[in-house]
Protein backbone atom coordinates (compact mmCIF):
# COMPACT_ATOMS: atom_id res chain seq x y z
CA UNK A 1 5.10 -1.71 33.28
CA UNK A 2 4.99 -5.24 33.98
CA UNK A 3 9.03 -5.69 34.18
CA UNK A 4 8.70 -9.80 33.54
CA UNK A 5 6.58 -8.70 29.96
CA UNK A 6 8.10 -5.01 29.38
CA UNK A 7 11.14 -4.89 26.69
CA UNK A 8 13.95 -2.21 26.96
CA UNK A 9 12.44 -0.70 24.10
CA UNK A 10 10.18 1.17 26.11
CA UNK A 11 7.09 0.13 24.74
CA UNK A 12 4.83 -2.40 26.42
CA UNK A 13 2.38 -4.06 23.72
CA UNK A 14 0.65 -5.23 26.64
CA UNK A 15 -0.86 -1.69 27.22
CA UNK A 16 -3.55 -0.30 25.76
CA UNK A 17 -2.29 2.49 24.52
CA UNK A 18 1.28 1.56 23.24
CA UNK A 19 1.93 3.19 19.76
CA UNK A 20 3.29 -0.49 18.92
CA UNK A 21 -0.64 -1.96 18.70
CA UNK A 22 -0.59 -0.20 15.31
CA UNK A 23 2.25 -2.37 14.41
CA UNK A 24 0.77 -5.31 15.65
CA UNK A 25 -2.44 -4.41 13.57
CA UNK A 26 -0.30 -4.11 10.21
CA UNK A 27 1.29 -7.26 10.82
CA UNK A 28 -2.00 -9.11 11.57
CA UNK A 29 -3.17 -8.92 7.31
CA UNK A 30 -2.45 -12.19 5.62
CA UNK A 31 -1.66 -9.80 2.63
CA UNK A 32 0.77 -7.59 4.43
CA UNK A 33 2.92 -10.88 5.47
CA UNK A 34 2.59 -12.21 2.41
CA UNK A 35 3.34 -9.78 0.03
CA UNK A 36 6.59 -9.07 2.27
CA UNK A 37 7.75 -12.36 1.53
CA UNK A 38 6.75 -12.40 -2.01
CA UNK A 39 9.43 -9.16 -1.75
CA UNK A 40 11.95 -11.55 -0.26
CA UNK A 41 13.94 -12.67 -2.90
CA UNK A 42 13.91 -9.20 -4.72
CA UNK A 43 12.15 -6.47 -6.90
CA UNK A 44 9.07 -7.37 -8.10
CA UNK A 45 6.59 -5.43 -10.82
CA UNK A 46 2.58 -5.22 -9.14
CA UNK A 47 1.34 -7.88 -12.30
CA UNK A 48 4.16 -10.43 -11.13
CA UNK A 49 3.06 -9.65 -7.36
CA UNK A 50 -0.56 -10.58 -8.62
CA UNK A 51 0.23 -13.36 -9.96
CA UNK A 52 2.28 -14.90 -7.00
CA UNK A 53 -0.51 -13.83 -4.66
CA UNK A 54 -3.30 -16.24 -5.42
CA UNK A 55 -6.62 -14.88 -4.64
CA UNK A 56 -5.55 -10.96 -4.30
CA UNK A 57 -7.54 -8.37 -5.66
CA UNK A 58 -5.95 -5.67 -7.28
CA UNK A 59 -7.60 -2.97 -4.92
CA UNK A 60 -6.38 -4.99 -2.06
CA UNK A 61 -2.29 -5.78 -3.53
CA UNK A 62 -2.46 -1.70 -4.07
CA UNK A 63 -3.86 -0.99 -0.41
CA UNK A 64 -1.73 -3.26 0.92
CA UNK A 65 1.52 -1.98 -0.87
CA UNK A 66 0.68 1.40 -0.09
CA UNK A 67 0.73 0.50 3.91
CA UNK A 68 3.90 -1.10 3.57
CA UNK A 69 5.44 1.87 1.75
CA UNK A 70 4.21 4.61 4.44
CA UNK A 71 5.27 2.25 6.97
CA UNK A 72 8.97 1.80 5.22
CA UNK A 73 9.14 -1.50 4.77
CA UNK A 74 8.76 -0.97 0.97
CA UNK A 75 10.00 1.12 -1.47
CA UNK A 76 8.19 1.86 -4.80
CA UNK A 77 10.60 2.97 -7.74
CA UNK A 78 8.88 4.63 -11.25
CA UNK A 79 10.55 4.38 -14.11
CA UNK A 80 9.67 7.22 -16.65
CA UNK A 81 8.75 4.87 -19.70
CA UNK A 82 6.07 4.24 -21.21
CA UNK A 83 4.27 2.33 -20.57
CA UNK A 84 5.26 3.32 -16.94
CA UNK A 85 6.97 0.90 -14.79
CA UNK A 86 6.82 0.30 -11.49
CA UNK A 87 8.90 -1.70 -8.98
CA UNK A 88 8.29 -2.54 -5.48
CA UNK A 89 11.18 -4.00 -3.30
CA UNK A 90 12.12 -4.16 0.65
CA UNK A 91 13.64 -1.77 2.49
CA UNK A 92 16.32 -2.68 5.06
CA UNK A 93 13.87 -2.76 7.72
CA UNK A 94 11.52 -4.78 5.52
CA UNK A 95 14.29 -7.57 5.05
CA UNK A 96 14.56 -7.30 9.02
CA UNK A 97 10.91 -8.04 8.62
CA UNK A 98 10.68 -10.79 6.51
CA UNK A 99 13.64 -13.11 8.16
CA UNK A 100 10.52 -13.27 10.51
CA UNK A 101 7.95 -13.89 8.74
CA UNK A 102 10.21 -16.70 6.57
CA UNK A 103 10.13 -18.67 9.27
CA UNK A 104 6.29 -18.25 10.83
CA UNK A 105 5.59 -19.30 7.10
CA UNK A 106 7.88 -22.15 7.19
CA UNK A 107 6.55 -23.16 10.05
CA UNK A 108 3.06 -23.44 8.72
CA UNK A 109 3.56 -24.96 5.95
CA UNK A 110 5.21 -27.79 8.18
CA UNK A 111 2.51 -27.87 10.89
CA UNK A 112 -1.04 -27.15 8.15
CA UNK A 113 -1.45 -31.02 9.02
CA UNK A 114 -1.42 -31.01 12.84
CA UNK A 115 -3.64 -28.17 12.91
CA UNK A 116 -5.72 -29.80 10.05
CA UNK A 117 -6.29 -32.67 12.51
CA UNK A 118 -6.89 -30.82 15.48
CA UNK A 119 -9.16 -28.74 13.77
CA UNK A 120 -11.52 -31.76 12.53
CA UNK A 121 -10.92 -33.23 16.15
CA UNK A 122 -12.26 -30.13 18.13
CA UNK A 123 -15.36 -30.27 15.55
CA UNK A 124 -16.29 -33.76 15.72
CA UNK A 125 -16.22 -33.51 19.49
CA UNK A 126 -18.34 -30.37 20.05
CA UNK A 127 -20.29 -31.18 16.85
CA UNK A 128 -20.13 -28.45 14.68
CA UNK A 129 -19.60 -25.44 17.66
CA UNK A 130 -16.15 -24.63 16.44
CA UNK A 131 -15.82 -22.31 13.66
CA UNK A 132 -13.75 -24.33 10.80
């Protein structure tokens, strides 16, 4: 291990076989961050979920909620009514999670602009190679 990079974890991201790559994976889904911080300000029922996640399919939100529930960032609570209900809200360690992700989204919101711009710069000066 690189001890400049390596974390006193004991896992080293930077190697190719750290168990912490699966990790990275998850977190790398739009859906997974944003469903966690749909889950931010409390329980939530899969239609509300749907509705606050613009452009989600419903095989995806239940894919997606599935991976955060074996992963325990997510707990799923049935209630034996009928119709049945079902809630979805963050664990501890998903609340760790989404203090995170909070402020990555904050800070895109602020910056969309600036990488708006730079965006349309890069492709007016390599005309069109960029991928928009």
């Amino acid at each position: 291990m690189d001890s400049e990079d390596s974390c006193s974890f004991g896992y080293d991201a930077f190697r190719q076989t750290c168990p912490s790559h699966t990790v990275l994976e998850m977190l790398a889904s739009k859906w997974v961050y944003l469903v966690v911080c749909a889950l931010c300000k409390g329980r939530r029922r899969n239609g509300e979920l749907a509705r606050k996640l613009e452009g989600i399919t419903p095989k995806m939100l239940t894919q997606t909620l599935r991976v955060l529930e074996r992963d325990g960032l997510v707990r799923r609570e049935v209630y034996p009514v009928i119709p049945p209900r079902v809630e979805y809200e963050l664990t501890e360690l998903g609340q760790n999670l989404a203090g995170l992700l909070t402020q990555i989204r904050s800070w895109a919101e602020q910056h969309a602009p600036d990488i708006k711009d730079a965006r349309a710069r890069a492709i007016a000066a390599n005309e069109g190679d960029w991928a928009a």
